[in-house]
Each structure stands twice: as C-alpha cells, then as structure tokens.
Protein backbone atom coordinates (compact mmCIF):
# COMPACT_ATOMS: atom_id res chain seq x y z
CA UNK A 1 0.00 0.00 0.00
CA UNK A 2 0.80 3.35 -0.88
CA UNK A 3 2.60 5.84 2.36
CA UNK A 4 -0.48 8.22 3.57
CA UNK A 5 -3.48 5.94 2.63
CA UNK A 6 -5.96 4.70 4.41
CA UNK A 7 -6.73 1.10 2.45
CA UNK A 8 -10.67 1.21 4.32
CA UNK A 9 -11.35 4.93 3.40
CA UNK A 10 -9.04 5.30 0.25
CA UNK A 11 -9.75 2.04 -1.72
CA UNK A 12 -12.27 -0.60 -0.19
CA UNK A 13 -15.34 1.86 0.56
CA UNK A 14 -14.67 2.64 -3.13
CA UNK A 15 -15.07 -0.72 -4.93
CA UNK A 16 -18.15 -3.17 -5.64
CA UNK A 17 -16.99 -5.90 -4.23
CA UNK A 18 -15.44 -6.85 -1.01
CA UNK A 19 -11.53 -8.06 -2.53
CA UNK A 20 -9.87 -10.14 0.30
CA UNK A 21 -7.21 -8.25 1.91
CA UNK A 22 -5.02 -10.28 4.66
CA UNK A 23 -1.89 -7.88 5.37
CA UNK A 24 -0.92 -5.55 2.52
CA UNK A 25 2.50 -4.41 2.49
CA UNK A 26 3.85 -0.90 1.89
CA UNK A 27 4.96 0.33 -0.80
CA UNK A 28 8.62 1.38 -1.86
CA UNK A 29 8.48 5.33 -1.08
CA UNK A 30 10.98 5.16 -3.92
CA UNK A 31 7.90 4.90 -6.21
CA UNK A 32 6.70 8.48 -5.09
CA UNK A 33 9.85 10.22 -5.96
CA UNK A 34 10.96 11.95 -8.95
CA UNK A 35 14.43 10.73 -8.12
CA UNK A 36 15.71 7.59 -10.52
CA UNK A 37 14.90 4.30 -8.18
CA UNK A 38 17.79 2.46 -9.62
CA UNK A 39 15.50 -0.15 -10.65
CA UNK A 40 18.03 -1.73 -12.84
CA UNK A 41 21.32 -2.00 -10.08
CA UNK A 42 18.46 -3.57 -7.99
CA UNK A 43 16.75 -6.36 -10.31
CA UNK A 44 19.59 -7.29 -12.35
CA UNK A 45 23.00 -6.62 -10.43
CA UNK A 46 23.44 -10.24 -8.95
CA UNK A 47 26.13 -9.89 -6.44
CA UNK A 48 29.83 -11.03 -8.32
CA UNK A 49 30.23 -13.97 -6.11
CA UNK A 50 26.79 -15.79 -7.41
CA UNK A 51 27.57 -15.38 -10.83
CA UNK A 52 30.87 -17.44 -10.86
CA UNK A 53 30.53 -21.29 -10.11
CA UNK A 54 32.93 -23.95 -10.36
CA UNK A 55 32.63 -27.45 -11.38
CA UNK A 56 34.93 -29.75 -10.41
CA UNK A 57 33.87 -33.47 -12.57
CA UNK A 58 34.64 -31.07 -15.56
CA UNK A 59 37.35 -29.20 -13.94
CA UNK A 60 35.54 -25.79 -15.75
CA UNK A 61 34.34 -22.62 -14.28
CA UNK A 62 30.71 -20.82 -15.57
CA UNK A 63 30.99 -17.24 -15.01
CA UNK A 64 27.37 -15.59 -16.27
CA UNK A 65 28.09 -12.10 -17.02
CA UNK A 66 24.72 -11.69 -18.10
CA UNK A 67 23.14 -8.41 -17.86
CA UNK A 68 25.99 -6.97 -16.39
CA UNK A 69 27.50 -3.62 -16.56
CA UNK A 70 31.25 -2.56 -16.07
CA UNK A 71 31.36 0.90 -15.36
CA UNK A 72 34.78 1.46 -13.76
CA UNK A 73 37.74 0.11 -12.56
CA UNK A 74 36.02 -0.21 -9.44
CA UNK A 75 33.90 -3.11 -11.21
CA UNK A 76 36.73 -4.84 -12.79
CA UNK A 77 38.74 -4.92 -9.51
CA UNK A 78 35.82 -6.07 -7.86
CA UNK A 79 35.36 -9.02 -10.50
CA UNK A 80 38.76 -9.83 -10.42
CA UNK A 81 38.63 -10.57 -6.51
CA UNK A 82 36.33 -12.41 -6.94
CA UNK A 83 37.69 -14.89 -9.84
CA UNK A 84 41.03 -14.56 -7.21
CA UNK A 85 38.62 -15.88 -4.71
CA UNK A 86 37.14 -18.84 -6.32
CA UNK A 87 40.05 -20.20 -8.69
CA UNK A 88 43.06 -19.23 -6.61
CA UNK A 89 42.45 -21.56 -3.98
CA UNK A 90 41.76 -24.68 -6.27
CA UNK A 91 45.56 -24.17 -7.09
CA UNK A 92 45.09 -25.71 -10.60
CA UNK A 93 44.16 -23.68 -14.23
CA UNK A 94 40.48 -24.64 -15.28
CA UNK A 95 38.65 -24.47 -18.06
CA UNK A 96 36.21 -21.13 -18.41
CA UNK A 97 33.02 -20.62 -20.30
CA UNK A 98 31.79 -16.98 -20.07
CA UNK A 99 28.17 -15.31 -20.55
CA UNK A 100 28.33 -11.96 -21.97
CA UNK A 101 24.46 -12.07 -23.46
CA UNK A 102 23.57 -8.22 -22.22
CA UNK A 103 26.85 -7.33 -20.76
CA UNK A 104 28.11 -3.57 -21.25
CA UNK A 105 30.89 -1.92 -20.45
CA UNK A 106 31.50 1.85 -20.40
CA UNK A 107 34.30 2.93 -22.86
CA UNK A 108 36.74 4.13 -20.15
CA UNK A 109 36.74 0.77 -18.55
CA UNK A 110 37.35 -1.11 -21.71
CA UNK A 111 40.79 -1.11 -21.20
CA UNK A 112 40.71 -2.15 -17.53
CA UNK A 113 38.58 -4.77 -18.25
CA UNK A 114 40.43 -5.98 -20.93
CA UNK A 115 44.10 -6.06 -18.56
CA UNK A 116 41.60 -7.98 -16.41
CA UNK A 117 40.92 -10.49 -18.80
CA UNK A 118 44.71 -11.43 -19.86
CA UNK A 119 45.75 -11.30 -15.87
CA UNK A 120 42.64 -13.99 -15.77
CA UNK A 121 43.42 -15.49 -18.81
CA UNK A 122 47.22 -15.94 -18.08
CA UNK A 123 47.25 -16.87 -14.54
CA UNK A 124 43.92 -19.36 -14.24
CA UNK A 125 42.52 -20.86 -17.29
CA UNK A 126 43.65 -24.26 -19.62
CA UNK A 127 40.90 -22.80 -22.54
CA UNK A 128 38.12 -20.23 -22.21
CA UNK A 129 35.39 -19.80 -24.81
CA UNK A 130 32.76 -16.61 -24.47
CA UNK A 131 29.53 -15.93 -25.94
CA UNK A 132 26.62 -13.57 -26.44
CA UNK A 133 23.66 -13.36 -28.22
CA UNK A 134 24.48 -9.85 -29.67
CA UNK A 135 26.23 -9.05 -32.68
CA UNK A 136 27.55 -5.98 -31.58
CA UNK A 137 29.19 -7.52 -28.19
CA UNK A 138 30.42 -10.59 -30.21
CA UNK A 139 32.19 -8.08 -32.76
CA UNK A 140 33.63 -5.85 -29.89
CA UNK A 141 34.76 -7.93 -27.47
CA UNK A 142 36.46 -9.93 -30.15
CA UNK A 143 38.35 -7.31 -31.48
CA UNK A 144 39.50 -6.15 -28.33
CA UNK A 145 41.00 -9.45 -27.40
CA UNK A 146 42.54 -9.83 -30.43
CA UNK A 147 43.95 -6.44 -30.22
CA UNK A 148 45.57 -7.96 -27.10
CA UNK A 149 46.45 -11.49 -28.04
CA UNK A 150 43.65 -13.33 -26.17
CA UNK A 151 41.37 -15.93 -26.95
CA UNK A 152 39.55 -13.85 -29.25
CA UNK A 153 36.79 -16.27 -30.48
CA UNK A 154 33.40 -15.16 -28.78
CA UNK A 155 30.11 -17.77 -29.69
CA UNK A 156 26.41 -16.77 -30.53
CA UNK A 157 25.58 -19.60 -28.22
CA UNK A 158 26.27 -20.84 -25.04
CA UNK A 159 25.97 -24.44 -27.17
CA UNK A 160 28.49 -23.72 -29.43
CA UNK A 161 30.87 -22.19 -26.60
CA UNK A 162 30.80 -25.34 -24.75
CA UNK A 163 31.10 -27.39 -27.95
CA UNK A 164 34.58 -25.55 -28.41
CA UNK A 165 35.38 -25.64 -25.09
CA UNK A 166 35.31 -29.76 -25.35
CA UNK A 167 36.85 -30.30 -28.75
CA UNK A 168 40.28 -31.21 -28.73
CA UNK A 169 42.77 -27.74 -28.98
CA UNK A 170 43.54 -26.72 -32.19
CA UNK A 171 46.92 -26.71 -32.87
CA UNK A 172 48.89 -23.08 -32.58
C-alpha cells in the first residue's frame, strides 16, 4: 500500500466488491519520488560472487556475465577478486566458459577490463570460450582481445561455446 493511505477509506469503501485483503504491504516510497529508483542496479545486479561457479567433474568454471555492466575500474577490480577468490584456492588452471548475453561496459573501462581479462586469462585458465547473443558484443569484445592477443573467439551460443570448449585444442 501506498505511504499516507488509508486502504478502508481510500480504496475498499470505493469498490463493488469486497476483494480479500489479509496484510498488505507498503509500498517502496521510492515509487513516489521523482528521483531515478535504480531499478536496474536492484533487479539485475546479482552480487559477483553468485555469478561465478565452479565445477569440479569437468574441472571448468561458468561465469554468467549476463546483464551486467562494467562501469569502472572499481567493477573490474571487484570481478577480479572475486575470480582470485574462487580459482586461486583450487591451485590448478580450469577451463572457463563466459556469458556476456547483455553485458556492457563503459568505454573508459574497456581497457581495464580488458588487462583484467589477460591477468585472468594468463594466470587461471587451460581454454576459455565466451559468448553472447548480440552481434555488436560478439564483434567488440572480439576485437578487443585480439587487439591484445587473447582468446579472441566469442560464440552466438552458449551451445556452441561449450562445444569448443570440449573439442580437442587446435593446434597453434
């Protein structure tokens, strides 16, 4: 319910019927304002932690960038710790399959991000092989890897990235 009404004398005297109403809850004050409510740091920013998992049978980790934005170097360092704080401790380089479908990144973190990616690249994984649904993000992100020497290849598919990612290496 809505801050300053009265649900009796604002909304059920008004209607025809009698609705069943056990304990309505109130409403985000954030609504009311003319403020931005941040709605999409709060539905879609998954804490860093959940979005990396590890599996061991297969010796690969999943890290589901999806919907994601990398504004700063803040947000790299923050992903970084947090690949340091899952793979590190294993001890061992893994294979990596990566979900960019709706990832952005703001230009003046692009090359951040992309130091990011070799110091993950070089230090923790046996093969990695990235995807996204968007044309635009497949074209970019490749380029910028290859502009750096790093597994440049990004999928359409999260099918065809782990397809790759079990095929025996092509030879360099």
């Amino acid at each position: 319910m809505a801050p300053g009404i009265d649900v009796e004398r604002d909304i059920l005297a008004r209607l025809p019927f009698a609705p069943i109403v056990r304990a309505p809850g109130l409403m985000d004050a954030a609504i009311f304002l003319p403020a931005p409510m941040g709605l999409r740091e709060r539905m879609l920013d998954v804490h860093i932690d959940d979005r990396l998992s590890y599996d061991p049978q297969t010796n690969t980790v999943f890290m589901n960038y999806a919907g994601m934005r990398v504004k700063d170097k803040r947000d790299v360092d923050t992903i970084v710790a947090a690949v340091d704080r899952l793979l590190g401790p294993l001890g061992k380089r893994v294979n990596s399959i990566v979900n960019y479908d709706g990832f952005t990144i703001d230009d003046d973190a692009v090359a951040d991000y992309m130091e990011a990616v070799r110091y993950v690249e070089q230090t923790y994984y046996i093969r990695v092989s990235r995807y996204t649904n968007s044309g635009f993000m497949r074209l970019k992100l490749g380029q910028e890897l290859e502009k750096r020497r790093l597994s440049s290849r990004v999928f359409e598919t999260g099918r065809e990235a782990r397809r790759e990612l079990t095929a025996p290496p092509a030879p360099r």
